[in-house]
N, C-alpha and C. Protein backbone atom coordinates (compact mmCIF):
# COMPACT_ATOMS: atom_id res chain seq x y z
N UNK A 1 -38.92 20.69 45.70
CA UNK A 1 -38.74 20.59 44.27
C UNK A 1 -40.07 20.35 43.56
N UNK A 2 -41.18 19.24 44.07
CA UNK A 2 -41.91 19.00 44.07
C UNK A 2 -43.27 20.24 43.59
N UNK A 3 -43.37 21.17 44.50
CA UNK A 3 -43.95 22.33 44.47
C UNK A 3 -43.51 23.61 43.46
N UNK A 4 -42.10 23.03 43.22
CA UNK A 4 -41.62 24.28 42.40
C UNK A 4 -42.06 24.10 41.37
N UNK A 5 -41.96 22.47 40.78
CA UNK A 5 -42.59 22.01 39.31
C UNK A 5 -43.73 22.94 39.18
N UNK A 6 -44.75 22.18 40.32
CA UNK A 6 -46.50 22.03 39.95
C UNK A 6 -46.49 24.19 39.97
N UNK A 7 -45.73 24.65 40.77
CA UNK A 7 -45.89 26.21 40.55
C UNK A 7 -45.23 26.81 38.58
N UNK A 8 -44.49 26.05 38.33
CA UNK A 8 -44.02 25.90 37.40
C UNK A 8 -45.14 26.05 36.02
N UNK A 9 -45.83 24.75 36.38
CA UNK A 9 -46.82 24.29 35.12
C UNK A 9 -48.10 25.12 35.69
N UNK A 10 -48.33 25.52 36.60
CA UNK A 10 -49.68 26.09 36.41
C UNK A 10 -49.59 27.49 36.15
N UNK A 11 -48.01 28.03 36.33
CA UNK A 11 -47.52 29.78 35.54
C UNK A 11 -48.22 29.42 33.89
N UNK A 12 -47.81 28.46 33.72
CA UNK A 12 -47.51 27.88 32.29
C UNK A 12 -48.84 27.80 31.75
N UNK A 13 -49.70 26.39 32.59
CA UNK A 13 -51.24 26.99 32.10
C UNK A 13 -51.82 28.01 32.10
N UNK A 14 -51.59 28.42 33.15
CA UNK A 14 -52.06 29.98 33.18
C UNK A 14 -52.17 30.47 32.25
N UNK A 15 -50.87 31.03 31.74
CA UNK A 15 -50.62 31.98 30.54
C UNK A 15 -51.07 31.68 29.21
N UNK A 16 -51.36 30.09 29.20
CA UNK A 16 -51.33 29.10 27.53
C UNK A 16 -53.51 29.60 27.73
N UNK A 17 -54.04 29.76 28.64
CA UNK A 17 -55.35 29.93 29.07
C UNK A 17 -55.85 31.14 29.00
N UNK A 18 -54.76 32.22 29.40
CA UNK A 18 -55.32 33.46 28.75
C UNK A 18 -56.65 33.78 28.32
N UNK A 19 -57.16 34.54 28.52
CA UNK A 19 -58.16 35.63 27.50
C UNK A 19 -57.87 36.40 26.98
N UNK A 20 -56.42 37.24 27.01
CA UNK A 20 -56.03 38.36 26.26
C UNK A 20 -55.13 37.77 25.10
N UNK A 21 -55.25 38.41 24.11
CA UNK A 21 -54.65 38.15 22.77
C UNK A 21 -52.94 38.50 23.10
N UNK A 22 -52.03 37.61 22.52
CA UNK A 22 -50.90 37.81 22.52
C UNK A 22 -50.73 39.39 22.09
N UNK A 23 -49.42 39.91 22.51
CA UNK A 23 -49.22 41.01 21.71
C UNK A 23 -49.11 41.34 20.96
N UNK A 24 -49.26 42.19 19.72
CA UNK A 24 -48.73 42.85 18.61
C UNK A 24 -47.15 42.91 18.15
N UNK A 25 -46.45 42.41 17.25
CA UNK A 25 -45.18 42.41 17.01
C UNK A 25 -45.15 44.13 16.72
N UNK A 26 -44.08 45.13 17.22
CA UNK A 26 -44.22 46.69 16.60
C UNK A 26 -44.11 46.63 15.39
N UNK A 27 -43.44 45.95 14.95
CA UNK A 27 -43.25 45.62 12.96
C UNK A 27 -44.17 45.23 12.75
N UNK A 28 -44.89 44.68 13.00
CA UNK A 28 -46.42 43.60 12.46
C UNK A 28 -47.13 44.78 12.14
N UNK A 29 -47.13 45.80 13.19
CA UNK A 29 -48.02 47.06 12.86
C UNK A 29 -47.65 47.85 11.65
N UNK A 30 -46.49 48.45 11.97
CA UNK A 30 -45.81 49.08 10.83
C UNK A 30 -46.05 48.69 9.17
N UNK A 31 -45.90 47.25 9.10
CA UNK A 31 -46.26 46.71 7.77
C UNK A 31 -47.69 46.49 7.82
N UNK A 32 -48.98 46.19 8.67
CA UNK A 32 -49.97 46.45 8.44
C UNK A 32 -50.49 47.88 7.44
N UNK A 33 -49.95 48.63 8.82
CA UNK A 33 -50.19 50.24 8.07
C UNK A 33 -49.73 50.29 6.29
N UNK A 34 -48.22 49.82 5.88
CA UNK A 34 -48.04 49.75 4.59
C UNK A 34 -48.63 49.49 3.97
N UNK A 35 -49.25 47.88 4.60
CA UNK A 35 -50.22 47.42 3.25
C UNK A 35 -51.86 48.54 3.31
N UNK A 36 -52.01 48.99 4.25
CA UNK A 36 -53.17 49.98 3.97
C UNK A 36 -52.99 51.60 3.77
N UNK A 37 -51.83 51.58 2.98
CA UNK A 37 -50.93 53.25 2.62
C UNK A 37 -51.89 53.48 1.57
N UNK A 38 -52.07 52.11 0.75
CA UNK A 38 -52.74 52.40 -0.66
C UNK A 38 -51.35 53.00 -1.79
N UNK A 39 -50.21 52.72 -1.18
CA UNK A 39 -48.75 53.06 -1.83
C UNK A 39 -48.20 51.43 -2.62
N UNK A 40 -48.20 51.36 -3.79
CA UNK A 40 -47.81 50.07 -4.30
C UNK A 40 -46.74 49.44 -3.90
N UNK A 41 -45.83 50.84 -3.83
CA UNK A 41 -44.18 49.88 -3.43
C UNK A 41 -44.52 49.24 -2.18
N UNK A 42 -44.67 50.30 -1.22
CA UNK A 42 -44.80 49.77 0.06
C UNK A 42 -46.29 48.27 -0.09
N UNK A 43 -46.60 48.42 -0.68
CA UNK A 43 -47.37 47.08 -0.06
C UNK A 43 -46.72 45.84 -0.68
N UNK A 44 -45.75 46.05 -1.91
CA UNK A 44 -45.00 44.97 -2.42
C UNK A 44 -43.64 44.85 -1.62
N UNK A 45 -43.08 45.77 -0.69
CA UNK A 45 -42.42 45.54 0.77
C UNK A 45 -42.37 44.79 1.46
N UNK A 46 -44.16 45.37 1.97
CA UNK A 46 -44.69 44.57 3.21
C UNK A 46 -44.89 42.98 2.72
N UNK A 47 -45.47 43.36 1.57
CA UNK A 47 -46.00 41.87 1.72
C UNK A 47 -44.75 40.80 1.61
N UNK A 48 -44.00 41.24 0.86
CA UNK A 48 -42.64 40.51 0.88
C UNK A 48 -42.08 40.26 2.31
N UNK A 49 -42.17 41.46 2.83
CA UNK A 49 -41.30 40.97 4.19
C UNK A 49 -42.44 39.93 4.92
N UNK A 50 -43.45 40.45 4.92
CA UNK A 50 -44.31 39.42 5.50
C UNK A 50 -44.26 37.83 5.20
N UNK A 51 -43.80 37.69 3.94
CA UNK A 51 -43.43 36.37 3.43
C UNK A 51 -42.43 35.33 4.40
N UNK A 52 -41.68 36.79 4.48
CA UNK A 52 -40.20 36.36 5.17
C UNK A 52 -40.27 36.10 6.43
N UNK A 53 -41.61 36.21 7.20
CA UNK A 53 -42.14 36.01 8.36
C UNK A 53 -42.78 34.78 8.14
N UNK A 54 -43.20 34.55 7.26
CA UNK A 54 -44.36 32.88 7.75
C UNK A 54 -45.68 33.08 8.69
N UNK A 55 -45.59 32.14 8.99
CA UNK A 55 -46.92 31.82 9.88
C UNK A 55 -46.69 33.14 11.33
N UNK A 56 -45.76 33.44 11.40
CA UNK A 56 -45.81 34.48 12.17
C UNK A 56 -46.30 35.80 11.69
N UNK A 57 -46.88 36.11 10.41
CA UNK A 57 -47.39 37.19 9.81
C UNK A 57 -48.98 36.88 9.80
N UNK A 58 -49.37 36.05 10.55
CA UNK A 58 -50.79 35.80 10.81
C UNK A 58 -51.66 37.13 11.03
N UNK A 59 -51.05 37.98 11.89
CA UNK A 59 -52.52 39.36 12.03
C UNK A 59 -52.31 39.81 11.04
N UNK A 60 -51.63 39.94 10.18
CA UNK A 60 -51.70 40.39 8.82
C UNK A 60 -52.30 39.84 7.88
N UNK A 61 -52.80 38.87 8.43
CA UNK A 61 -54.15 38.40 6.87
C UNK A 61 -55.04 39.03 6.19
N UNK A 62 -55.70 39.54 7.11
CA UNK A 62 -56.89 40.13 6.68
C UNK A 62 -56.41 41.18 5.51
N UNK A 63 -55.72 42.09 6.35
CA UNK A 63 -54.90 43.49 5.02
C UNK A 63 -54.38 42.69 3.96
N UNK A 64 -53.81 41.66 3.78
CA UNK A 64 -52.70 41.16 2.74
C UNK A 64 -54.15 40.41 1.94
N UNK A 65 -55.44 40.03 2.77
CA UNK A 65 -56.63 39.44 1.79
C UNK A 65 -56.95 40.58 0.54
N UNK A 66 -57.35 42.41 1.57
CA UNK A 66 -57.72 43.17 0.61
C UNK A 66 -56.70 43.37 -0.31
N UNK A 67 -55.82 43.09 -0.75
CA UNK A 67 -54.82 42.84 -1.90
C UNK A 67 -54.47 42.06 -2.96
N UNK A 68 -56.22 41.53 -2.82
CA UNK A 68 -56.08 39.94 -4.02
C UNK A 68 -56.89 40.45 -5.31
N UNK A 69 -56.26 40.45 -6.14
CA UNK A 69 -57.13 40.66 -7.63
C UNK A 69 -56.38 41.74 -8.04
N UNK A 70 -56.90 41.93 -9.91
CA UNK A 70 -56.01 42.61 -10.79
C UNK A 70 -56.39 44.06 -10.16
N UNK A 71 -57.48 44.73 -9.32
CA UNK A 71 -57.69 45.88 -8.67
C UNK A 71 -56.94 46.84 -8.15
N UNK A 72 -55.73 45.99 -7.61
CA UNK A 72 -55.03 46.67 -6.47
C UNK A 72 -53.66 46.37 -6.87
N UNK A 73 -53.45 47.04 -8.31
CA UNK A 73 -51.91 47.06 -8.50
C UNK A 73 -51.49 46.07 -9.12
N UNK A 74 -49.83 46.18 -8.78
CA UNK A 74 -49.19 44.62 -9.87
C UNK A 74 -48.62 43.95 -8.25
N UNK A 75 -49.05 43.78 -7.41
CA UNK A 75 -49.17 42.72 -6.02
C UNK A 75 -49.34 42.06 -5.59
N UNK A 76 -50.09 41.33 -6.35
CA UNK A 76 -50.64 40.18 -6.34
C UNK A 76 -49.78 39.13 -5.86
N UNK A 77 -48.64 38.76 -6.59
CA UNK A 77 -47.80 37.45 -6.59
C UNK A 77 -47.43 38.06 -5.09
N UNK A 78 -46.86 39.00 -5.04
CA UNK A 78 -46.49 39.24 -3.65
C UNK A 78 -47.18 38.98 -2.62
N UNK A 79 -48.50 38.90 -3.16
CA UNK A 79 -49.28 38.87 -1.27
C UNK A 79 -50.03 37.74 -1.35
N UNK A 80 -50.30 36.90 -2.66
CA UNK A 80 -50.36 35.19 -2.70
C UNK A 80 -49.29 34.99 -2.47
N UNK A 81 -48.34 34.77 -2.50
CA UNK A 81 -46.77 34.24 -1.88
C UNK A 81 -46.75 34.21 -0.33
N UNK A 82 -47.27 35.87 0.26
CA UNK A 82 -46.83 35.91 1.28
C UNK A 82 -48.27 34.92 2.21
N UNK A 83 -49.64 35.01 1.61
CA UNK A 83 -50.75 34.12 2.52
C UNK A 83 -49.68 33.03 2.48
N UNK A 84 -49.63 32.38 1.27
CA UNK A 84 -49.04 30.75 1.40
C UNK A 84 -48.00 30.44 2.41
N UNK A 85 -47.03 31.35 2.36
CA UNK A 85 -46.15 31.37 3.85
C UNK A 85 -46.24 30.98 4.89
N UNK A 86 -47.82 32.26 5.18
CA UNK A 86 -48.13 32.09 6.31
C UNK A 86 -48.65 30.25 6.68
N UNK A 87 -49.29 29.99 5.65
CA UNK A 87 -49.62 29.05 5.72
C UNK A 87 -51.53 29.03 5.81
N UNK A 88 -52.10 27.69 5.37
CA UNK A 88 -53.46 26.96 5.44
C UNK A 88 -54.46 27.39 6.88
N UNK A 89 -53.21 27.46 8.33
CA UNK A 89 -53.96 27.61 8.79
C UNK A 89 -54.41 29.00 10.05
N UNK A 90 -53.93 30.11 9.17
CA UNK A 90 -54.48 31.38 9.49
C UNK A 90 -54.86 31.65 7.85
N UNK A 91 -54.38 31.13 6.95
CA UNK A 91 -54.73 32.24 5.92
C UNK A 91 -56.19 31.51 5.13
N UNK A 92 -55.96 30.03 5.23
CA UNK A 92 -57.29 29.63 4.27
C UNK A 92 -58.39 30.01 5.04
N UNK A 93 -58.58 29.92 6.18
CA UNK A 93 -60.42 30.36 6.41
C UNK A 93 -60.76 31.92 5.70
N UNK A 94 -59.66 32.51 6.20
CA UNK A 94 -60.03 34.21 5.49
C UNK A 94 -60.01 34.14 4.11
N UNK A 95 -58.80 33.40 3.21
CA UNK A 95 -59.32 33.13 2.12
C UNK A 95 -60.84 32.04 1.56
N UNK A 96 -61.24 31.51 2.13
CA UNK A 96 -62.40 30.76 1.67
C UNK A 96 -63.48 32.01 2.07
N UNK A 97 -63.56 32.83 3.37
CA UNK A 97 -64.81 33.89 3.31
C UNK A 97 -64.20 34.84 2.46
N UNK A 98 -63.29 34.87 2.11
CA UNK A 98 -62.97 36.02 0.76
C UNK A 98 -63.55 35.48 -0.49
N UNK A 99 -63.69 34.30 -0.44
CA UNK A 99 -64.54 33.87 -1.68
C UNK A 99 -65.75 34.86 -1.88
N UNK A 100 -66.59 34.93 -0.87
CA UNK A 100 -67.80 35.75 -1.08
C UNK A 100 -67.67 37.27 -0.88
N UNK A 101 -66.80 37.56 -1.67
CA UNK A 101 -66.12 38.87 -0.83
C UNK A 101 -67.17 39.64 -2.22
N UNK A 102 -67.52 41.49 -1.79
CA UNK A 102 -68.31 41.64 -2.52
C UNK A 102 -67.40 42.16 -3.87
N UNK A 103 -66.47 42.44 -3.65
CA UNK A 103 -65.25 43.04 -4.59
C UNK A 103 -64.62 42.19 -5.45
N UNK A 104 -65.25 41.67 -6.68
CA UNK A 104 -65.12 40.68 -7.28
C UNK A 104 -63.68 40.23 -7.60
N UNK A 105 -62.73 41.33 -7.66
CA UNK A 105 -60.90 41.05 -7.84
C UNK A 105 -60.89 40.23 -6.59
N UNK A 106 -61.41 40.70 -5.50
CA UNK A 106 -60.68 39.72 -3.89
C UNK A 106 -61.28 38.55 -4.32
N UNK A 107 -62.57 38.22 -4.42
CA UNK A 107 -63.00 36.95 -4.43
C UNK A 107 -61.57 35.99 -5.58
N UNK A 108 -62.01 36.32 -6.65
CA UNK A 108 -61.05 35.70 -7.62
C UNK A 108 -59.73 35.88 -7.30
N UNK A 109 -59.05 36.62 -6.79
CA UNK A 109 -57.69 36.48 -5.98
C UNK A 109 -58.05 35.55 -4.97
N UNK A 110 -58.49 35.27 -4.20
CA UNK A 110 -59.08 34.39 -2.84
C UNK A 110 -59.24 33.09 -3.69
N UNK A 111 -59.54 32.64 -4.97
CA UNK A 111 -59.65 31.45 -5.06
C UNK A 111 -58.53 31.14 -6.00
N UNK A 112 -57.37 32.18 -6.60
CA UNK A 112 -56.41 31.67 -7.50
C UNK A 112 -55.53 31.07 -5.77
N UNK A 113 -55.12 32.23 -4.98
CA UNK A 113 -54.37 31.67 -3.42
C UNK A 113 -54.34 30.27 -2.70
N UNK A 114 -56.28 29.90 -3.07
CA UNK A 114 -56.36 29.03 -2.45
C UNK A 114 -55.73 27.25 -3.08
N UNK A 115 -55.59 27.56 -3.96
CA UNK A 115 -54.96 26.48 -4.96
C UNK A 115 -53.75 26.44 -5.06
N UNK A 116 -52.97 27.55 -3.93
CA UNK A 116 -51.48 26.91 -4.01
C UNK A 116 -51.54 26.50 -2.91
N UNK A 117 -52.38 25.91 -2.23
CA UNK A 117 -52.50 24.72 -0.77
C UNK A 117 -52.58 24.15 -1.82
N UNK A 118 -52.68 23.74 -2.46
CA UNK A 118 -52.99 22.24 -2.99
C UNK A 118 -53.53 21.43 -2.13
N UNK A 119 -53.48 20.18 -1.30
CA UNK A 119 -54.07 18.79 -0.83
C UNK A 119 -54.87 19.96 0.93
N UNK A 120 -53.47 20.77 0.95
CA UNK A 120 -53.66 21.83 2.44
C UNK A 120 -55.08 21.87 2.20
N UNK A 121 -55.66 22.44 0.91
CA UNK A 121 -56.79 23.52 1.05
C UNK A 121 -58.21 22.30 0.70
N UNK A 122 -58.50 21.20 0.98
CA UNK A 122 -59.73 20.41 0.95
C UNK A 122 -60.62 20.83 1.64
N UNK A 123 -60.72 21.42 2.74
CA UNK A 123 -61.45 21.93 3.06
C UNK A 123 -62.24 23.07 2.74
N UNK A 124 -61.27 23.48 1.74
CA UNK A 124 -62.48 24.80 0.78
C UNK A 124 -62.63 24.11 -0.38
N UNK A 125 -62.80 22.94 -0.47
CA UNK A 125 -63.49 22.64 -1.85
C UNK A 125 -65.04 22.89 -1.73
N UNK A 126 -65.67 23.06 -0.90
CA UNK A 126 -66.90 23.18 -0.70
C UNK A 126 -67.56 24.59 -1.51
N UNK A 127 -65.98 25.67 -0.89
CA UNK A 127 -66.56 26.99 -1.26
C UNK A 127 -66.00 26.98 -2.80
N UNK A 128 -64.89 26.39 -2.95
CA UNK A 128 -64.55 26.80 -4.77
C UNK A 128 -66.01 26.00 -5.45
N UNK A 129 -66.32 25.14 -4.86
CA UNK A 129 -67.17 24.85 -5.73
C UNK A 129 -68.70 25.73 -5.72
N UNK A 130 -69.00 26.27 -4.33
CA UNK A 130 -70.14 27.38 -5.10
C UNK A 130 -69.20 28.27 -5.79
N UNK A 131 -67.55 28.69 -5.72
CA UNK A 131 -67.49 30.01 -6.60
C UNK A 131 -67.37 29.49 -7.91
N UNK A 132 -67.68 28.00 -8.46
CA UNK A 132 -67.84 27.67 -9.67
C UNK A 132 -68.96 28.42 -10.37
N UNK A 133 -70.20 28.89 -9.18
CA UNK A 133 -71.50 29.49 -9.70
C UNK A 133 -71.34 30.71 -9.91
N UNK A 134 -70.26 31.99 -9.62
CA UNK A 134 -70.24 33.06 -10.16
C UNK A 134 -68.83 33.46 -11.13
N UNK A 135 -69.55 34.34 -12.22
CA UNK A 135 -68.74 34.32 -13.49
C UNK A 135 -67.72 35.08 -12.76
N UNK A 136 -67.67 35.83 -11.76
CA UNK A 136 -66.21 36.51 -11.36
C UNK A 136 -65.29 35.28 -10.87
N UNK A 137 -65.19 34.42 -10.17
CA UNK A 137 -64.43 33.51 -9.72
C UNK A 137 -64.78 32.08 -10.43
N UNK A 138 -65.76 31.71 -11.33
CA UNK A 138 -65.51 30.71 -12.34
C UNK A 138 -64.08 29.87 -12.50
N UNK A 139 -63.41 31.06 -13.42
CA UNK A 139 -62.16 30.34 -13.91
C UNK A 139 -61.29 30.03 -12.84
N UNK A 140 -60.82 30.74 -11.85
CA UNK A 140 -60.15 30.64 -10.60
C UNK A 140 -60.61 29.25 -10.25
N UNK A 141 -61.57 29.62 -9.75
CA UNK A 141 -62.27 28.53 -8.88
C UNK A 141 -61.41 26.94 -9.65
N UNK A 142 -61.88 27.04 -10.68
CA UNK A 142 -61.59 25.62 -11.35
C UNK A 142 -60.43 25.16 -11.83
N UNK A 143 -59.31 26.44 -11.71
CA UNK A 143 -58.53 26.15 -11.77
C UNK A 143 -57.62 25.76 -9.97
N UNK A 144 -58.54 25.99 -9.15
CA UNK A 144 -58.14 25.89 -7.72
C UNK A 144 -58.59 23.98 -8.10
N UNK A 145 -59.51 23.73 -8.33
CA UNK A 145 -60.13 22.53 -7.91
C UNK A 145 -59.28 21.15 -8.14
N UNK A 146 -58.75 22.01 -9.66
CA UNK A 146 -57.33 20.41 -9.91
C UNK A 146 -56.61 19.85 -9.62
C-alpha cells in the first residue's frame, strides 16, 4: 500500500513539474481565432463567452488585450468584462505592459481595465502612475488610481 501511495505522488509530481505547457482547450482556439477575425460580432461573442470562462480563458489574454480602446469597435465593455473574469492574475501583468503599448487606444484601454481590480491591481500603481506622464492614458490612468 505503502509503495502504491509514494508511486502515486511522484505520477503527481511528475506531471505538476512538467516542462510542457498544458494543452490548448479546442474552444480556447476557436475563440482566439474570433477575436483575431477583425469581425466585431464575433469578437463581442468571444469575448463574452470568454467571460463565461473566467480564469480559465487565460491564453486568451493577450488577443482580448489587442481589443482595448475606442480603435477596435464598440467591444470594449466586452473584453474589459471578460480580462476582469479572468481575473488579476493572468490578466494584470499583460495589462500593466499594455500600458506602454505603442497603440495609444490599448494603452488607455489597459489602464481604464486595470481599475476594475480595484485593491487586486496595487501592484500596477507604479505603472498608472508613469501613464499619468502620457496625454494618451492621463485620464485613464487617474481615474484607475482612486
Amino acid at each position: 500500500m505503502k509503495l502504491f501511495v509514494v508511486a502515486v505522488l511522484l505520477a503527481v509530481v511528475s506531471a505538476a513539474c512538467s516542462s510542457e505547457p498544458a494543452p490548448v482547450n479546442p474552444r480556447m482556439s476557436e475563440l482566439i481565432h474570433e477575436l483575431n477575425s477583425g469581425d466585431n460580432v464575433a469578437v463581442s461573442n468571444a469575448a463574452n463567452e470568454l467571460m463565461r470562462m473566467g480564469p480559465a480563458a487565460a491564453p486568451a489574454v493577450p488577443a482580448l488585450i489587442r481589443h482595448l480602446g475606442p480603435g477596435t469597435g464598440n467591444n470594449d465593455i466586452a473584453v474589459i468584462n471578460a480580462l476582469l473574469r479572468i481575473g488579476p492574475g493572468a490578466s494584470l501583468p499583460a495589462l500593466i505592459e499594455a500600458l506602454e503599448d505603442e497603440d495609444e487606444n490599448v494603452a488607455a484601454g489597459a489602464a481604464i481595465a486595470i481599475g476594475g481590480f480595484g485593491r487586486a491591481a496595487r501592484g500596477a500603481v507604479p505603472a498608472l502612475m508613469e501613464a499619468l506622464q502620457r496625454p494618451a492614458t492621463r485620464s485613464n490612468a487617474a481615474e484607475s488610481l482612486r
